[in-house]
PDB file of N, CA and C in Angstrom:
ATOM      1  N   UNK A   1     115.681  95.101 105.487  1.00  0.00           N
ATOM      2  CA  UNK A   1     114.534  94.244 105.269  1.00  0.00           C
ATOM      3  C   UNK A   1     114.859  93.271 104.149  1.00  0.00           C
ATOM      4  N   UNK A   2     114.658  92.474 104.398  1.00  0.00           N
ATOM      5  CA  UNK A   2     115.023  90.979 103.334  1.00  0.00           C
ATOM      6  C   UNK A   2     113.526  90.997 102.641  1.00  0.00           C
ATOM      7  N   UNK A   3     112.556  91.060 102.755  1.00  0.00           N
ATOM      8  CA  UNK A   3     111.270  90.893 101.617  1.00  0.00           C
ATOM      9  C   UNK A   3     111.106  92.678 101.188  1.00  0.00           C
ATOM     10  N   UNK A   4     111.899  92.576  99.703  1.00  0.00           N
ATOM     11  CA  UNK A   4     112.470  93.525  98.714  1.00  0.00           C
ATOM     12  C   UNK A   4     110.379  93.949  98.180  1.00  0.00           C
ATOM     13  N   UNK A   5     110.228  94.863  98.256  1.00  0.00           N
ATOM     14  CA  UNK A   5     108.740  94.874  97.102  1.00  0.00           C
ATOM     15  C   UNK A   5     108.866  94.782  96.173  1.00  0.00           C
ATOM     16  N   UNK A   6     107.990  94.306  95.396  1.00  0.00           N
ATOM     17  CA  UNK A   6     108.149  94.858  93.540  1.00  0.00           C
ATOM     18  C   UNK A   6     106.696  95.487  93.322  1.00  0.00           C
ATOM     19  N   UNK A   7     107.076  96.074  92.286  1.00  0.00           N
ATOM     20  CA  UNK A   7     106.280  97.082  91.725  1.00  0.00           C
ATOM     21  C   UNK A   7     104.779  96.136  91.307  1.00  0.00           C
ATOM     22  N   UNK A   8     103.250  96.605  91.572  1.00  0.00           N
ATOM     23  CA  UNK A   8     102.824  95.878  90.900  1.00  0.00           C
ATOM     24  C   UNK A   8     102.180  95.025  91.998  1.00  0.00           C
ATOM     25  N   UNK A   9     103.005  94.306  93.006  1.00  0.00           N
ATOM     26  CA  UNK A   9     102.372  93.102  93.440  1.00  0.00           C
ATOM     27  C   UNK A   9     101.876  93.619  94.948  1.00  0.00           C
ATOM     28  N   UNK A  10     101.464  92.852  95.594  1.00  0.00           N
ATOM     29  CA  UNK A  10     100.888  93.236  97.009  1.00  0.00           C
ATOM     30  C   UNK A  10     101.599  93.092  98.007  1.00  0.00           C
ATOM     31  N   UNK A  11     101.220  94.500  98.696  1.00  0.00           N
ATOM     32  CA  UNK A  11     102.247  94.751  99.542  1.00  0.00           C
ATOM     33  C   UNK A  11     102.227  93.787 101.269  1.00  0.00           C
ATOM     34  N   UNK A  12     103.313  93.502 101.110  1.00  0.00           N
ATOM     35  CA  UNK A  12     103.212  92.273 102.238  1.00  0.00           C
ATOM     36  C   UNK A  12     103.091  92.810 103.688  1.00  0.00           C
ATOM     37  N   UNK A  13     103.072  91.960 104.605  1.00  0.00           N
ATOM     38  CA  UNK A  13     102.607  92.540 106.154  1.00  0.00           C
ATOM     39  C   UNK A  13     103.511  93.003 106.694  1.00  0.00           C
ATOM     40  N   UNK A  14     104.968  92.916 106.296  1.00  0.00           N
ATOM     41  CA  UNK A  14     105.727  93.616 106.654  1.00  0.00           C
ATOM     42  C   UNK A  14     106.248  95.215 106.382  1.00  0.00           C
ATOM     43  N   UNK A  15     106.118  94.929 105.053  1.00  0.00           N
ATOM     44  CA  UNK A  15     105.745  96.633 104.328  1.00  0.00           C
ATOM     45  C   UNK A  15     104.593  97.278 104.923  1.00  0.00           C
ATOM     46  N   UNK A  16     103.547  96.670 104.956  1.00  0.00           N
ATOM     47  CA  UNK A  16     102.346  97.634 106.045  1.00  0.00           C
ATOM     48  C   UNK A  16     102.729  97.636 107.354  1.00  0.00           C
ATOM     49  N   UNK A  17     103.437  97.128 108.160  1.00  0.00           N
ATOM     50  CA  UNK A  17     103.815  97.019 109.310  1.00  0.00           C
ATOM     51  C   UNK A  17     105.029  98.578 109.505  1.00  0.00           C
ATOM     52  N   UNK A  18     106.034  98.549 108.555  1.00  0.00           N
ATOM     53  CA  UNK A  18     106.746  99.863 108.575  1.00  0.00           C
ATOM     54  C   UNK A  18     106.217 101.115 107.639  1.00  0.00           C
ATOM     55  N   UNK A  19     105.332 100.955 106.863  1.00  0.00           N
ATOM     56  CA  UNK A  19     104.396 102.213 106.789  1.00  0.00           C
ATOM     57  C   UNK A  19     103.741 102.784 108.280  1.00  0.00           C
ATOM     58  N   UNK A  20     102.642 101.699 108.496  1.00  0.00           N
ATOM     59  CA  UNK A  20     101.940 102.121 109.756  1.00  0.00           C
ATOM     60  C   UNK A  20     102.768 102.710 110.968  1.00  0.00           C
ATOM     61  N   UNK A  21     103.743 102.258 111.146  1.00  0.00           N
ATOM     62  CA  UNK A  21     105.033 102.522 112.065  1.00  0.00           C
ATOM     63  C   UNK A  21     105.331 103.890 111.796  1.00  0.00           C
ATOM     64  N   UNK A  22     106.089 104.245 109.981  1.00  0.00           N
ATOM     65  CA  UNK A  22     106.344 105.414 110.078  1.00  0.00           C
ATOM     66  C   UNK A  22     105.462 106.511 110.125  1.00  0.00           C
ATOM     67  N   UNK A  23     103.783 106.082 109.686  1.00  0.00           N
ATOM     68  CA  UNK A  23     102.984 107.297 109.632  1.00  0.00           C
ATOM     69  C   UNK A  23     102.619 107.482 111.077  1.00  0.00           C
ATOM     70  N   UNK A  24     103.027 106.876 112.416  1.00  0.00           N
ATOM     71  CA  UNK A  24     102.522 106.817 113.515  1.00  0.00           C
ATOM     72  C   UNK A  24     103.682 107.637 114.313  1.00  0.00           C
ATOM     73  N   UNK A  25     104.954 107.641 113.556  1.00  0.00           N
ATOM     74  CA  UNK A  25     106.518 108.059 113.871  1.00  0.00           C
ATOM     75  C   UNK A  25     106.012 109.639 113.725  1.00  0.00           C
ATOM     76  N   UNK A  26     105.511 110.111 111.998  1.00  0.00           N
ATOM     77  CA  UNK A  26     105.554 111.126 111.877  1.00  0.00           C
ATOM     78  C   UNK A  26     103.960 111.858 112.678  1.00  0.00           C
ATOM     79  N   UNK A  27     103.144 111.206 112.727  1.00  0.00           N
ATOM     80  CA  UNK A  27     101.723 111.924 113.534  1.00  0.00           C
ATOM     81  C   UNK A  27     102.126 112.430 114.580  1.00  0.00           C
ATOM     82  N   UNK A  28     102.960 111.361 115.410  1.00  0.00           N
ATOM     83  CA  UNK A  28     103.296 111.533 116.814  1.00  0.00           C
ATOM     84  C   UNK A  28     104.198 113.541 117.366  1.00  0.00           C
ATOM     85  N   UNK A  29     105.265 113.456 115.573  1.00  0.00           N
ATOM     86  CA  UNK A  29     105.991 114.524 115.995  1.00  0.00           C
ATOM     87  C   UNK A  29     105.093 115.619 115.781  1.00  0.00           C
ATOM     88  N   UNK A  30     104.175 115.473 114.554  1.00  0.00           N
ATOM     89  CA  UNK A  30     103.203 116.717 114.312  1.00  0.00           C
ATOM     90  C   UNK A  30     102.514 117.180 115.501  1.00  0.00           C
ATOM     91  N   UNK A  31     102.009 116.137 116.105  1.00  0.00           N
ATOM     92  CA  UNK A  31     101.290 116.572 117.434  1.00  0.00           C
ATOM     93  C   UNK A  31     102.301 117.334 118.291  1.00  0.00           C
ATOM     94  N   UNK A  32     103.350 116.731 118.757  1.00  0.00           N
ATOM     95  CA  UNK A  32     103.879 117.863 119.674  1.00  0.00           C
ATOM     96  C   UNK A  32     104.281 118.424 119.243  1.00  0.00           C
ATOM     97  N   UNK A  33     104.808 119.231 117.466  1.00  0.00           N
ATOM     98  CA  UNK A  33     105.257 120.073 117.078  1.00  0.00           C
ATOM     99  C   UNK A  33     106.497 120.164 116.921  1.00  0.00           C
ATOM    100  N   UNK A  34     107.005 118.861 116.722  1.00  0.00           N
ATOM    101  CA  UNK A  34     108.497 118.750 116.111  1.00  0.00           C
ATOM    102  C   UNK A  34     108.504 118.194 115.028  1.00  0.00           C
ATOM    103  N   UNK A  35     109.869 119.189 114.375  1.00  0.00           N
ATOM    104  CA  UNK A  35     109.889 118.804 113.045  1.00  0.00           C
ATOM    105  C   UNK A  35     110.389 117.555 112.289  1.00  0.00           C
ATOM    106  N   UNK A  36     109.794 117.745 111.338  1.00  0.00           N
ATOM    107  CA  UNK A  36     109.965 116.427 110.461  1.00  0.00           C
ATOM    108  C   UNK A  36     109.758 116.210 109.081  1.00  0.00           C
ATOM    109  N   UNK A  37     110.392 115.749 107.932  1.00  0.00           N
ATOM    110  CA  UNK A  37     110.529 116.188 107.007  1.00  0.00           C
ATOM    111  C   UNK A  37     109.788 114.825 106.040  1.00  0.00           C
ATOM    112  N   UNK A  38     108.507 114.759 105.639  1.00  0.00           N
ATOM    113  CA  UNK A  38     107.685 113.807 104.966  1.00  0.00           C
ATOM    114  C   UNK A  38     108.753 113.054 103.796  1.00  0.00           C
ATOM    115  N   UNK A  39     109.311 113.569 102.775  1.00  0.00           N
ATOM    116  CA  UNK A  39     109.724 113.428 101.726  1.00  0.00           C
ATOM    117  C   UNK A  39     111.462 112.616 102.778  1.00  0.00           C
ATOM    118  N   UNK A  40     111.464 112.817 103.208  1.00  0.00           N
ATOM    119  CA  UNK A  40     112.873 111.994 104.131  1.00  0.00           C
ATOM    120  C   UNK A  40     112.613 110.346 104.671  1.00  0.00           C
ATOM    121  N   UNK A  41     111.322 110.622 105.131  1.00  0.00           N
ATOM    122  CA  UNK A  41     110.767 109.101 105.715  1.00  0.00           C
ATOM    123  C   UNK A  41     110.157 108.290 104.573  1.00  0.00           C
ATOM    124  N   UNK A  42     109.961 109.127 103.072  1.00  0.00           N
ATOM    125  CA  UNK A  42     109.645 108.397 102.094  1.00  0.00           C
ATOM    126  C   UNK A  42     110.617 107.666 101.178  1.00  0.00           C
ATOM    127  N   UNK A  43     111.825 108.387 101.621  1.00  0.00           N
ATOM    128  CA  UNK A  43     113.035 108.252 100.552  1.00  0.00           C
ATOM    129  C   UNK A  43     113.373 106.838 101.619  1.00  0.00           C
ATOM    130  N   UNK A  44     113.604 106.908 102.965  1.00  0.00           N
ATOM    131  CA  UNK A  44     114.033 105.946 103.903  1.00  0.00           C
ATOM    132  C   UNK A  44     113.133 104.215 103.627  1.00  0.00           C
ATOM    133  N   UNK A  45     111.689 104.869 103.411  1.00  0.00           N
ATOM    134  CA  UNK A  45     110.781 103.386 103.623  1.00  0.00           C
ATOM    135  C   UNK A  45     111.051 103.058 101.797  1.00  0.00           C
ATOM    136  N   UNK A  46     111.431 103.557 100.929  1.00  0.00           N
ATOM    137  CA  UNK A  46     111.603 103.382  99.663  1.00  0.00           C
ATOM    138  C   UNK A  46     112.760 102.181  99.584  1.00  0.00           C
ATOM    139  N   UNK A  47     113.562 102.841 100.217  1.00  0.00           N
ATOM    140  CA  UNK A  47     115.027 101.968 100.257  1.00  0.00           C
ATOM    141  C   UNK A  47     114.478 100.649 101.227  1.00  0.00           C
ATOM    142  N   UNK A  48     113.918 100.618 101.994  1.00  0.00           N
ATOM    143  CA  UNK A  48     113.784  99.977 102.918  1.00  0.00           C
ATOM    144  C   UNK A  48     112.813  98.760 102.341  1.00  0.00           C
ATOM    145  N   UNK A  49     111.991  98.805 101.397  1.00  0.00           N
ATOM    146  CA  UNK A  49     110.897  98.192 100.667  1.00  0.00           C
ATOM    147  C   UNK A  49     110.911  98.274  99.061  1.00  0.00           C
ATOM    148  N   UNK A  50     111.853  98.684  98.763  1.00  0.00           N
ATOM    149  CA  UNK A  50     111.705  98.804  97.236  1.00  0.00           C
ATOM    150  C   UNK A  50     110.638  99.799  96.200  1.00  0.00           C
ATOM    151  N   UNK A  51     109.845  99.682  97.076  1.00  0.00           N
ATOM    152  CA  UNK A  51     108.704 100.586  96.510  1.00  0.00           C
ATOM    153  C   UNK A  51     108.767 102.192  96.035  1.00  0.00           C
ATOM    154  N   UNK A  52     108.062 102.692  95.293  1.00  0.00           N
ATOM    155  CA  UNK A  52     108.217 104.095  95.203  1.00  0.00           C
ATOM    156  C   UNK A  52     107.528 104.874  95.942  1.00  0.00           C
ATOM    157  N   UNK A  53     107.867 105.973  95.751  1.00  0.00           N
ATOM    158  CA  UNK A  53     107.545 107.267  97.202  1.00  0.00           C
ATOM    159  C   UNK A  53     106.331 107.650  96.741  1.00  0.00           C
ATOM    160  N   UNK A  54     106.009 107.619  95.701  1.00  0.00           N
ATOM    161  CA  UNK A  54     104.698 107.450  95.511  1.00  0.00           C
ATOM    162  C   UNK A  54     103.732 106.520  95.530  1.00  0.00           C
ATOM    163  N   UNK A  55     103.639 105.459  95.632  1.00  0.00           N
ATOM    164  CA  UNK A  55     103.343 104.304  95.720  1.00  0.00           C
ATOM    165  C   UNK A  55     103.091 104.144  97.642  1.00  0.00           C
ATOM    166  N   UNK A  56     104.446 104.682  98.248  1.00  0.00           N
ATOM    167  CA  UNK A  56     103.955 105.129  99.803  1.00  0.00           C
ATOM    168  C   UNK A  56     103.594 106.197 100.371  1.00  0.00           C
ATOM    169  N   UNK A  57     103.462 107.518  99.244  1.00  0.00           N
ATOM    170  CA  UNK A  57     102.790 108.515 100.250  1.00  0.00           C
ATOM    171  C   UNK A  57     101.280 107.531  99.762  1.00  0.00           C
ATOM    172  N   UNK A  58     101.008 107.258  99.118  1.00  0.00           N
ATOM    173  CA  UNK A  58      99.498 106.535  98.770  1.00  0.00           C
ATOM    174  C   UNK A  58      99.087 105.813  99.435  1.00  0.00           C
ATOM    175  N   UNK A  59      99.955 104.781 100.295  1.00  0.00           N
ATOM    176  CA  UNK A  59      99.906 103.983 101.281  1.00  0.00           C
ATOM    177  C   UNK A  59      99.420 104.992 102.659  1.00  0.00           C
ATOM    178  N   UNK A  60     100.124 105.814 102.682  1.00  0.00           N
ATOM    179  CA  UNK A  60     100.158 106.982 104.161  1.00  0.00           C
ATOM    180  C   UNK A  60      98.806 107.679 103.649  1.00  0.00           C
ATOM    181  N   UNK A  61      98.631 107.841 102.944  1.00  0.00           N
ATOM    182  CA  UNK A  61      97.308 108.348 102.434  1.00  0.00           C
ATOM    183  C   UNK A  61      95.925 107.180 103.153  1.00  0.00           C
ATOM    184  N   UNK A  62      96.000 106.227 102.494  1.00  0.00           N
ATOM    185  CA  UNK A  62      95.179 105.309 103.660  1.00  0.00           C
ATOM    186  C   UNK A  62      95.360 104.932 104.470  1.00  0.00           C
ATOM    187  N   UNK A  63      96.590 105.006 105.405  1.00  0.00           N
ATOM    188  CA  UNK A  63      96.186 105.133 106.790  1.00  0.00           C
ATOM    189  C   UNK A  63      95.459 106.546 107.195  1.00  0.00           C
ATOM    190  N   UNK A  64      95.465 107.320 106.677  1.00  0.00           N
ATOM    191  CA  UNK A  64      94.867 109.013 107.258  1.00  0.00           C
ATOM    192  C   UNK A  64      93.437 108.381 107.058  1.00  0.00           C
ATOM    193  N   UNK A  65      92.789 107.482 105.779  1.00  0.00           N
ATOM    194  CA  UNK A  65      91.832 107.489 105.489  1.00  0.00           C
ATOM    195  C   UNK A  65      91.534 106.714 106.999  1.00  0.00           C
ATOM    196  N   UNK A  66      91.759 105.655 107.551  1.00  0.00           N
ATOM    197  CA  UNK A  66      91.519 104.849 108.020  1.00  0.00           C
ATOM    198  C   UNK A  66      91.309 105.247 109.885  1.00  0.00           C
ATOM    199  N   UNK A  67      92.263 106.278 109.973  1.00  0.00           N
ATOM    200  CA  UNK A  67      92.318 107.196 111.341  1.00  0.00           C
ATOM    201  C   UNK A  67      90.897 108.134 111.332  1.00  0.00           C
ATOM    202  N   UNK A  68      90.863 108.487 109.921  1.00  0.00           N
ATOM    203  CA  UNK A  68      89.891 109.672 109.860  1.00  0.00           C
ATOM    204  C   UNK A  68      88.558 108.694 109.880  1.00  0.00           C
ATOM    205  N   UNK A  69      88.201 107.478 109.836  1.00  0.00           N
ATOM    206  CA  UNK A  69      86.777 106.900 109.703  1.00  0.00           C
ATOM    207  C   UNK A  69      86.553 106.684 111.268  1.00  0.00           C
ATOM    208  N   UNK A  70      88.029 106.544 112.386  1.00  0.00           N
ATOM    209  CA  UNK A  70      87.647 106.648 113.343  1.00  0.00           C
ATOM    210  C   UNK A  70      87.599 107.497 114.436  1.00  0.00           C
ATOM    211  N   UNK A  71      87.917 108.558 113.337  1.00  0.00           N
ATOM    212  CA  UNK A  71      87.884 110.132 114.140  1.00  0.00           C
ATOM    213  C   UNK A  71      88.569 110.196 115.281  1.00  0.00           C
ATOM    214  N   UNK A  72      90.037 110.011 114.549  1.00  0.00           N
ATOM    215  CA  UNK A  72      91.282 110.963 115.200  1.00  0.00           C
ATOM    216  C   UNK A  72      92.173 111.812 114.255  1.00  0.00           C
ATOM    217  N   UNK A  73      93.566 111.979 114.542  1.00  0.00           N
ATOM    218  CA  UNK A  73      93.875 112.959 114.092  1.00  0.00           C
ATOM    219  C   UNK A  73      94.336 112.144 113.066  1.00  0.00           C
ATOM    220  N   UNK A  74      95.162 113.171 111.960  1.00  0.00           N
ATOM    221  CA  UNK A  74      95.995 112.426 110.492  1.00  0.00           C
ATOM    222  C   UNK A  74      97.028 113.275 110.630  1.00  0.00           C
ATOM    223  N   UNK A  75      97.867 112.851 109.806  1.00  0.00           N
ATOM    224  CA  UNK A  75      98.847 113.805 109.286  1.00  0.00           C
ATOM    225  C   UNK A  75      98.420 114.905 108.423  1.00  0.00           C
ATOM    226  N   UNK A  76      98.494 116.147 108.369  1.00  0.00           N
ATOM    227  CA  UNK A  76      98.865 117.203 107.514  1.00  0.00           C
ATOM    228  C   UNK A  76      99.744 116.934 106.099  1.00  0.00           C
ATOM    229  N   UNK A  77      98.860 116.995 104.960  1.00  0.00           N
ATOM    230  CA  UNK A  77      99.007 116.671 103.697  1.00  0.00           C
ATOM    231  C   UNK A  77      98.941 115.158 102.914  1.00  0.00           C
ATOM    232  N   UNK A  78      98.885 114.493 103.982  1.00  0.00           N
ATOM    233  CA  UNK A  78      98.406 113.349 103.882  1.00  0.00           C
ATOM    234  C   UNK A  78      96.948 112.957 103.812  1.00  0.00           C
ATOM    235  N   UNK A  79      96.375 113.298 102.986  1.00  0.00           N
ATOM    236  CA  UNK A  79      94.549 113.610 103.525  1.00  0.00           C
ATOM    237  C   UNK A  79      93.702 112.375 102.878  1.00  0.00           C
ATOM    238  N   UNK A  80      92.917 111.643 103.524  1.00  0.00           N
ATOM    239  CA  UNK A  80      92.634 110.460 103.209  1.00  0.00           C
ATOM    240  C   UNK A  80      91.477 110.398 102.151  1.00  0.00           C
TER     241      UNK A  80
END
C-alpha cells in the first residue's frame, strides 16, 4: 500500500477499505469454524498501513459495533 498512515491523523478510505476486508476475512472463518489467529491479521494490516494494532483492533471493534446495530453476527472478542 503506497498511502503509509500516521499516527494521529484520519484514517483514509483505503485503510477502512482493508480493515473492513480483513474483519469480513476473519468473521467469515469464525463462522465456519476455521482457524485463525486475530493478533496475525493485526500484525499484517499494521505493516500494511502503518498504524498500530491497537489503533486496529479499535477500528475492528467498530465494525462489530456497526454489524451489531444491524443485527448480525461479529467477531468473538471484538465486541462493539
Amino acid at each position: 500500500m503506497t498511502d503509509v498512515g500516521i499516527a494521529g491523523t484520519e484514517w483514509s478510505n483505503a485503510e477502512n477499505d482493508l480493515i473492513v476486508a480483513d474483519y469480513f476475512s476473519m468473521l467469515r472463518k469464525e463462522i465456519v469454524g476455521a482457524a485463525y489467529v486475530k493478533a496475525q491479521h493485526r500484525r499484517v494490516l499494521a505493516a500494511q498501513t502503518g498504524r498500530s494494532e491497537g489503533s486496529i483492533e479499535f477500528k475492528h471493534c467498530n465494525v462489530s459495533e456497526v454489524l451489531h446495530q444491524l443485527g448480525l453476527p461479529i467477531i468473538r472478542g471484538y465486541l462493539p
